[in-house]
Structure formats: C-alpha cells, structure tokens
N, C-alpha and C. Protein backbone atom coordinates (compact mmCIF):
# COMPACT_ATOMS: atom_id res chain seq x y z
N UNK A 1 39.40 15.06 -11.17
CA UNK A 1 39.38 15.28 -9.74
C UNK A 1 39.61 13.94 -9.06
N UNK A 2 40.63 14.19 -8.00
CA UNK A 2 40.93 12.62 -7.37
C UNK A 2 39.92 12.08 -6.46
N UNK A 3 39.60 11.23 -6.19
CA UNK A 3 38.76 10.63 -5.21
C UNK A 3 38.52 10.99 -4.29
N UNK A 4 39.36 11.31 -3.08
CA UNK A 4 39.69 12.27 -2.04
C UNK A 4 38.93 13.62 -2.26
N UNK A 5 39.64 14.38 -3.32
CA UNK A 5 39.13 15.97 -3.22
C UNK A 5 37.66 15.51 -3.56
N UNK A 6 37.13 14.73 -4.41
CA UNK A 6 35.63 14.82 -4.76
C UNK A 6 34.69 14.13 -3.19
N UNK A 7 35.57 13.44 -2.49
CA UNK A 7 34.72 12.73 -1.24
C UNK A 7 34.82 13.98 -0.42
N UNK A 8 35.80 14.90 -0.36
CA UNK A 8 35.44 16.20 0.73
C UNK A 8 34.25 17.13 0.11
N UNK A 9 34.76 17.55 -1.57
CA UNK A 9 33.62 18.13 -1.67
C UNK A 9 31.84 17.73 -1.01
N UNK A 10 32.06 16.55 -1.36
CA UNK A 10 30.65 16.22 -1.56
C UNK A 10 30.27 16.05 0.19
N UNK A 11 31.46 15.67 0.69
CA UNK A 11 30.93 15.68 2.32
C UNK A 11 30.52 17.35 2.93
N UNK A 12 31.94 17.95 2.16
CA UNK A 12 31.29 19.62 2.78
C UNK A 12 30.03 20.21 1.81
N UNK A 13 29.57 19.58 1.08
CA UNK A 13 28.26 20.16 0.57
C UNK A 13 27.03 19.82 0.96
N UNK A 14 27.13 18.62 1.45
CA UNK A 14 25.89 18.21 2.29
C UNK A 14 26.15 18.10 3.95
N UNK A 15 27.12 18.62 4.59
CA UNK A 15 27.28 18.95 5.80
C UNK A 15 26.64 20.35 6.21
N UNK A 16 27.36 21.48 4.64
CA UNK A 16 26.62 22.75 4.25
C UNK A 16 24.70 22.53 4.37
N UNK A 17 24.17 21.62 4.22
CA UNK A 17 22.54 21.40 4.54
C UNK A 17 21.66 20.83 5.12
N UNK A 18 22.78 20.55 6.01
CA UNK A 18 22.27 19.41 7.02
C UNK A 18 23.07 20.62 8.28
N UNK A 19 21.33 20.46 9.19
CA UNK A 19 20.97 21.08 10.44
C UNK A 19 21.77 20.92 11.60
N UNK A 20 21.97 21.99 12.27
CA UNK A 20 22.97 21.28 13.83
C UNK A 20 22.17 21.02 14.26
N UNK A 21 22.60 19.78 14.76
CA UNK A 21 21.63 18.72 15.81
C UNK A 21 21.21 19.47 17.40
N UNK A 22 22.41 20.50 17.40
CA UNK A 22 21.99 21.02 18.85
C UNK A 22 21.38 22.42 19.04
N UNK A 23 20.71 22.35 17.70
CA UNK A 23 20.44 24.19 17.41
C UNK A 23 19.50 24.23 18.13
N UNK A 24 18.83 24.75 18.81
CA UNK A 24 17.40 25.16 19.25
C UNK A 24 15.71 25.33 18.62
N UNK A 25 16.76 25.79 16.96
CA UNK A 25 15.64 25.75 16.12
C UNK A 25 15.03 24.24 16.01
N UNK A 26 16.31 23.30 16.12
CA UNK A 26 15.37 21.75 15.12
C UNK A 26 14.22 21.65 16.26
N UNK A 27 13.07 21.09 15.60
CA UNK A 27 11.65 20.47 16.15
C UNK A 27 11.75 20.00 17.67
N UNK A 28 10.63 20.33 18.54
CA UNK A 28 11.06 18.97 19.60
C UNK A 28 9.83 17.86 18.97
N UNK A 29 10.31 16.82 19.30
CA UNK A 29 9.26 16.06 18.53
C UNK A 29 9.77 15.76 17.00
N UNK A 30 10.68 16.17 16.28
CA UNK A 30 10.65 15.47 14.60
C UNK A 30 11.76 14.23 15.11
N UNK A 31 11.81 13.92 14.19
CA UNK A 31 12.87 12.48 13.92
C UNK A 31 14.00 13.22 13.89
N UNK A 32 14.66 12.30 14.15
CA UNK A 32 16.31 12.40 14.46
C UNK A 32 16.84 12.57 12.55
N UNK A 33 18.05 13.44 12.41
CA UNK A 33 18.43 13.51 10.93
C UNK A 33 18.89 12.12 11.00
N UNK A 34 19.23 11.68 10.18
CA UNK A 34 19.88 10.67 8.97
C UNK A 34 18.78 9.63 9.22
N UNK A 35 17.56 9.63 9.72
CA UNK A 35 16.74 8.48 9.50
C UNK A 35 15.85 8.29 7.98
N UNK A 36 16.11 7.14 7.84
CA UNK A 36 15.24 6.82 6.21
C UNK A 36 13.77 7.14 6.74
N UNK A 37 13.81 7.52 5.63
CA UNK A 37 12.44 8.10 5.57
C UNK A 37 11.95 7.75 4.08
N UNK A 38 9.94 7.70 3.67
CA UNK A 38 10.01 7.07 1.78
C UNK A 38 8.54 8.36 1.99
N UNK A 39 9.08 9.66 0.63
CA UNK A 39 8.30 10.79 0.19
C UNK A 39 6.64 10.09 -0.32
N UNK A 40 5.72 9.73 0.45
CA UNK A 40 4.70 9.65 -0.27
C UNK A 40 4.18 10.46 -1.45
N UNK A 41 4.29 11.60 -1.87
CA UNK A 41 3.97 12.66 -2.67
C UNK A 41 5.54 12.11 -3.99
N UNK A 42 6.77 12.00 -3.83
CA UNK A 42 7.27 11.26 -4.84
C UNK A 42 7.53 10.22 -4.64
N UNK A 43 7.18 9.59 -3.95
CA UNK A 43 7.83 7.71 -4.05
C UNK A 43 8.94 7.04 -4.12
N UNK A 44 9.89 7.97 -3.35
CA UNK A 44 11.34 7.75 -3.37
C UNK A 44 11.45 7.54 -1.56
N UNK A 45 12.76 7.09 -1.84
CA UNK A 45 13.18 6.83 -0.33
C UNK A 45 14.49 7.65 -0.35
N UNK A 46 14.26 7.69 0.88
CA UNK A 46 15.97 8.85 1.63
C UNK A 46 16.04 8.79 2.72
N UNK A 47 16.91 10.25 3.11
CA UNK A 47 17.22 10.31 4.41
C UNK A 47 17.08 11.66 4.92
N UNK A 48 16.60 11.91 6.20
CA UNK A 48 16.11 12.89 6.48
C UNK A 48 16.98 13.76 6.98
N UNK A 49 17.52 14.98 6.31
CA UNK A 49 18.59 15.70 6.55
C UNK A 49 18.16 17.26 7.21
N UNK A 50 17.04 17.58 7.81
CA UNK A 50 16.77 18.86 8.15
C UNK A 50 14.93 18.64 8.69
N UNK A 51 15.26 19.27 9.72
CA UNK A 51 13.74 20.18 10.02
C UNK A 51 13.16 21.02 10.55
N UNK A 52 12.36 22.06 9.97
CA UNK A 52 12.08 23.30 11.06
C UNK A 52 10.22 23.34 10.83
N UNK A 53 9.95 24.14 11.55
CA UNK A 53 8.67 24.70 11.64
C UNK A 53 8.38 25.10 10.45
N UNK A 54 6.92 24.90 10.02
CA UNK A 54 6.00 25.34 9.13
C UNK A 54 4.91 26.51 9.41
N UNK A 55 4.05 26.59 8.95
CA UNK A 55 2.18 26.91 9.32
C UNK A 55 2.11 26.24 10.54
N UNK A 56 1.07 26.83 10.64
CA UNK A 56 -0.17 26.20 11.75
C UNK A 56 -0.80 25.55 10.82
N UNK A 57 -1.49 24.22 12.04
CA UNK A 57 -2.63 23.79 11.23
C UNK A 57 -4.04 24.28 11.74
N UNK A 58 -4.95 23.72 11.42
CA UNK A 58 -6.09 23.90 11.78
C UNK A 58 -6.21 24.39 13.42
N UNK A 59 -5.41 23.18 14.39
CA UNK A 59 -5.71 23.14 15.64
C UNK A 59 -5.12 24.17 16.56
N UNK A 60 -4.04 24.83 15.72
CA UNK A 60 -2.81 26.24 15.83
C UNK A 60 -1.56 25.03 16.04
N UNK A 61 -1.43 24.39 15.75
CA UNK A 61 -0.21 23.62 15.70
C UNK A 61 0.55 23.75 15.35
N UNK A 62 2.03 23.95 15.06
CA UNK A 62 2.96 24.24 14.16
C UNK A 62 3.03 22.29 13.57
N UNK A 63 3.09 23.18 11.78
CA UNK A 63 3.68 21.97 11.11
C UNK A 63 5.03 21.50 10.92
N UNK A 64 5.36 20.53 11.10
CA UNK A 64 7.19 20.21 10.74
C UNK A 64 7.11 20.02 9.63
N UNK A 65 8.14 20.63 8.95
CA UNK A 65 8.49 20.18 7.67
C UNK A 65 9.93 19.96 7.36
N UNK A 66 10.20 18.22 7.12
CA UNK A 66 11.33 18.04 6.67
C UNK A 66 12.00 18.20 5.29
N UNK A 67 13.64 18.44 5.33
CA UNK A 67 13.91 18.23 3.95
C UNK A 67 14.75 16.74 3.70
N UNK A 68 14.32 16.05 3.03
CA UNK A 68 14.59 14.74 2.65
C UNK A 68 15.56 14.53 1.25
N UNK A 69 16.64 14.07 1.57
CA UNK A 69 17.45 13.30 0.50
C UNK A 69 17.24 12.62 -0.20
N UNK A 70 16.49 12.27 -1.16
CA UNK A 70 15.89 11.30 -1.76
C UNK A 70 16.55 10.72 -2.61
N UNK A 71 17.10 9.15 -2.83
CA UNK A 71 17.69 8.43 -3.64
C UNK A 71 16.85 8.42 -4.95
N UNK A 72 17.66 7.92 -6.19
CA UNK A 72 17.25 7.67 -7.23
C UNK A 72 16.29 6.44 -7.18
N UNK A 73 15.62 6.40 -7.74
CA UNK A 73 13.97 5.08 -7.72
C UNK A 73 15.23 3.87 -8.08
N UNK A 74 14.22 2.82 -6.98
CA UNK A 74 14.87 1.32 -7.28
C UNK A 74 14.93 0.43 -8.79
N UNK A 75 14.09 1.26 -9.04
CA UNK A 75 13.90 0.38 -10.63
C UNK A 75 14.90 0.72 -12.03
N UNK A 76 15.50 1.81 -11.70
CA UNK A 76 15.95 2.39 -12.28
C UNK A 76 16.80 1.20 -13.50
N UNK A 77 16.60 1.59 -14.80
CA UNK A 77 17.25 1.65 -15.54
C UNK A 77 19.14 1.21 -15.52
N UNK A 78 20.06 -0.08 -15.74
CA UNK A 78 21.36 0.38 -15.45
C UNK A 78 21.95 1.49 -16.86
N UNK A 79 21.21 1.67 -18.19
CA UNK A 79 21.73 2.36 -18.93
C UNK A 79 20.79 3.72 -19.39
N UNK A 80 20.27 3.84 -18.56
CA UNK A 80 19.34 4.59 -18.11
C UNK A 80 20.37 6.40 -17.59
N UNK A 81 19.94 7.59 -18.89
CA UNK A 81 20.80 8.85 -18.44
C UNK A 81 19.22 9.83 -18.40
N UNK A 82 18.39 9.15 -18.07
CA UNK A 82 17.28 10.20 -17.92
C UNK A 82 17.84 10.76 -16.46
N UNK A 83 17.27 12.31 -16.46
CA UNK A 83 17.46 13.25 -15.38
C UNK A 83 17.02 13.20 -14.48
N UNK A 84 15.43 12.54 -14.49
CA UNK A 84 14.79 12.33 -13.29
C UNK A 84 14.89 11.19 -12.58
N UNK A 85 16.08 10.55 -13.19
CA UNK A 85 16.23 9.32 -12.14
C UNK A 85 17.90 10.38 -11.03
N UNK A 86 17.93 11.41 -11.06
CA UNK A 86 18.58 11.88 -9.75
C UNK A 86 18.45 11.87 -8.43
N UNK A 87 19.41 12.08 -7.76
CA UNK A 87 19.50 12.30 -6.17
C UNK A 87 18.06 13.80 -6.25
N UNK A 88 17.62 13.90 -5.13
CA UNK A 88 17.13 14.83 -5.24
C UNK A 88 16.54 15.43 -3.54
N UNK A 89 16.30 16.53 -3.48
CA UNK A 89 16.45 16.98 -1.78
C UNK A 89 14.72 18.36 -2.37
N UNK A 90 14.09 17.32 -1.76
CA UNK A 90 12.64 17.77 -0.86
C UNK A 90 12.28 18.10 0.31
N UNK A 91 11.59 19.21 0.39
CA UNK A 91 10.72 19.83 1.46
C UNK A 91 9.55 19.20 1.69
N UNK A 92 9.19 18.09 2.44
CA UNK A 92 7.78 17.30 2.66
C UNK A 92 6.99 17.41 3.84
N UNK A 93 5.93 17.62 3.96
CA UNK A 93 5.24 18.23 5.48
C UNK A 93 5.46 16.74 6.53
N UNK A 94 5.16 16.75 7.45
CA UNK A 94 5.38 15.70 8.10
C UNK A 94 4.62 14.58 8.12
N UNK A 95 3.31 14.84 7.53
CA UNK A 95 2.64 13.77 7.03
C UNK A 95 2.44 13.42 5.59
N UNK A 96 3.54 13.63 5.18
CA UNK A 96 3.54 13.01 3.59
C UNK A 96 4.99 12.43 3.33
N UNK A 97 5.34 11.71 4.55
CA UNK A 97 6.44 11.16 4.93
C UNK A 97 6.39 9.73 5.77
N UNK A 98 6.97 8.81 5.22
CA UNK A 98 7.03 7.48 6.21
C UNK A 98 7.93 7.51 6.59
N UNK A 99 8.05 7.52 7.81
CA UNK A 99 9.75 7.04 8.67
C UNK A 99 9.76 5.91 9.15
N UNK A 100 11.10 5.59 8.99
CA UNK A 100 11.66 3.69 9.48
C UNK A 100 12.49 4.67 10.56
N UNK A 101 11.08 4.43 12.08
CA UNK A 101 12.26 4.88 12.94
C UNK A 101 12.85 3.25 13.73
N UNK A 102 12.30 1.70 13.06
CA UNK A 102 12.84 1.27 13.46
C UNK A 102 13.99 0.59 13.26
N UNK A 103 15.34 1.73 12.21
CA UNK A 103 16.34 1.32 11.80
C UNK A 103 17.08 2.64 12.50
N UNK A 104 18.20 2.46 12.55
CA UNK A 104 19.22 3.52 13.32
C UNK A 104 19.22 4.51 12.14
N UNK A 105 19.63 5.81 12.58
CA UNK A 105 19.43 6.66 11.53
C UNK A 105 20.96 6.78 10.76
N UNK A 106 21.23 6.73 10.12
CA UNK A 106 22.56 7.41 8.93
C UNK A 106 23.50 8.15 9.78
N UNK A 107 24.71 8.19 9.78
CA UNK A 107 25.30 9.03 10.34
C UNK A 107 25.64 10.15 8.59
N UNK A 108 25.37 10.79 9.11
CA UNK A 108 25.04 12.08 7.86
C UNK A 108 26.76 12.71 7.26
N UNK A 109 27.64 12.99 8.57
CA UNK A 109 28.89 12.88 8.39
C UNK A 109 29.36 11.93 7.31
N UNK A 110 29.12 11.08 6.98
CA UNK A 110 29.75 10.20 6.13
C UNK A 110 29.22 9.35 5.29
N UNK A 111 28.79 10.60 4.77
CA UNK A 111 27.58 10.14 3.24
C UNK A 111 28.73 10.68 2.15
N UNK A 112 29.00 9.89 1.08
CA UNK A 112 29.54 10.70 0.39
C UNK A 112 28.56 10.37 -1.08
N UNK A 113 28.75 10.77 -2.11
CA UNK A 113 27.54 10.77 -2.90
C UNK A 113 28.71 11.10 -4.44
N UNK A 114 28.84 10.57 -5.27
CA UNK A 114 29.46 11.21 -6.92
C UNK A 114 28.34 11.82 -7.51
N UNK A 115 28.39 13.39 -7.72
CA UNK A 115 27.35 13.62 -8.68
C UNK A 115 28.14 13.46 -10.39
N UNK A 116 28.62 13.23 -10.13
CA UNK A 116 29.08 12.89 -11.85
C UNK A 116 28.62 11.41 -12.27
N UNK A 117 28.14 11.94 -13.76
CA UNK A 117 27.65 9.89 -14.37
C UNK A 117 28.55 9.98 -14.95
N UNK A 118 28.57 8.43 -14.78
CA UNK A 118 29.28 7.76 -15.67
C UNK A 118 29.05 7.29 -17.08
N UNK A 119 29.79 7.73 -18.21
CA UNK A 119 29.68 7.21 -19.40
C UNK A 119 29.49 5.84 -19.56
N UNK A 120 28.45 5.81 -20.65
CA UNK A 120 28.21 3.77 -21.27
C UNK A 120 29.00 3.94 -22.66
C-alpha cells in the first residue's frame, strides 16, 4: 500500500471517531478534542478525541466521559514487538484524566498514524 492510500485510510478512520465539534451532543464544559490529555488509570498519554455524557454522580450531575487516544508508553523498547506497547483508544471518566489545557489542542484532521510494524 502506497503512502498516500495508507495516510487517507488512517485519516478516514480516525475522522470515523472523532466527534463533530458542532454536534449538540459534545459536553458544555469538557475540553476541546485534540487536547493531550495523560490516562491516570493506564499511564499513557494522548489525545482527547470524543466526549459525551455518562451517569449521574452522587450530586445528580452528569459525568463526562472521554475517549482518549493513547500513545504507546515512552519507555518503550526500540526492538520491542510486545502488543501492549500499542496505540490504544479509552473510555476514561473525567476525573481519571489530566489535561494540558495549557498547550493548544491537536488538530485531529491531520493525525495520521501507520498501524503496521515494522520488521527488525
């Protein structure tokens, strides 16, 4: 597959899961998509590609819950083909989430991502 066809796929597959910004459904109040965000519950960092309503909490609140892009861990291995060092896309409540809202967020359009590894 040429470079090209694999950079559209991968742009129309995560365009396919990532939220319209002008829907009515997204949160008032969550973070803006493409902001980094780091999963306390896995310890990865990403980018925040979706959010809608949860539960109530205690107080009748609705919970936000984002879904987060999560990069492969920094430490990673370079010859390293374990599985769990993947991209990976979580559902995290809104407080089991750190956001860097003081970096501009990702423009989400133009993420492109290879899920294919590369041979050693």
């Amino acid at each position: 597959m040429d470079e090209s066809i694999k950079e559209r796929v991968t742009k129309k597959s995560i365009s396919s899961i990532v939220s319209d910004l002008e829907s009515k459904d997204y949160p008032k109040g969550a973070v803006p998509v493409g902001t980094y965000a780091r999963s306390i519950r896995l310890k990865r960092l990403g980018i925040i590609i979706d959010a809608f309503y949860g539960e109530e909490d205690l107080d009748g609140n609705k919970i936000i819950i984002y879904t987060v892009f999560l990069f492969p861990p920094y430490n990673r291995q370079p010859l390293s083909t374990s599985s769990q060092d993947e991209y990976y896309i979580s559902n995290e409540y809104e407080y089991e989430i750190i956001a860097y809202l003081m970096m501009n967020p990702v423009d989400i359009s133009k993420v492109s991502i290879s899920y294919e590894q590369e041979e050693y």
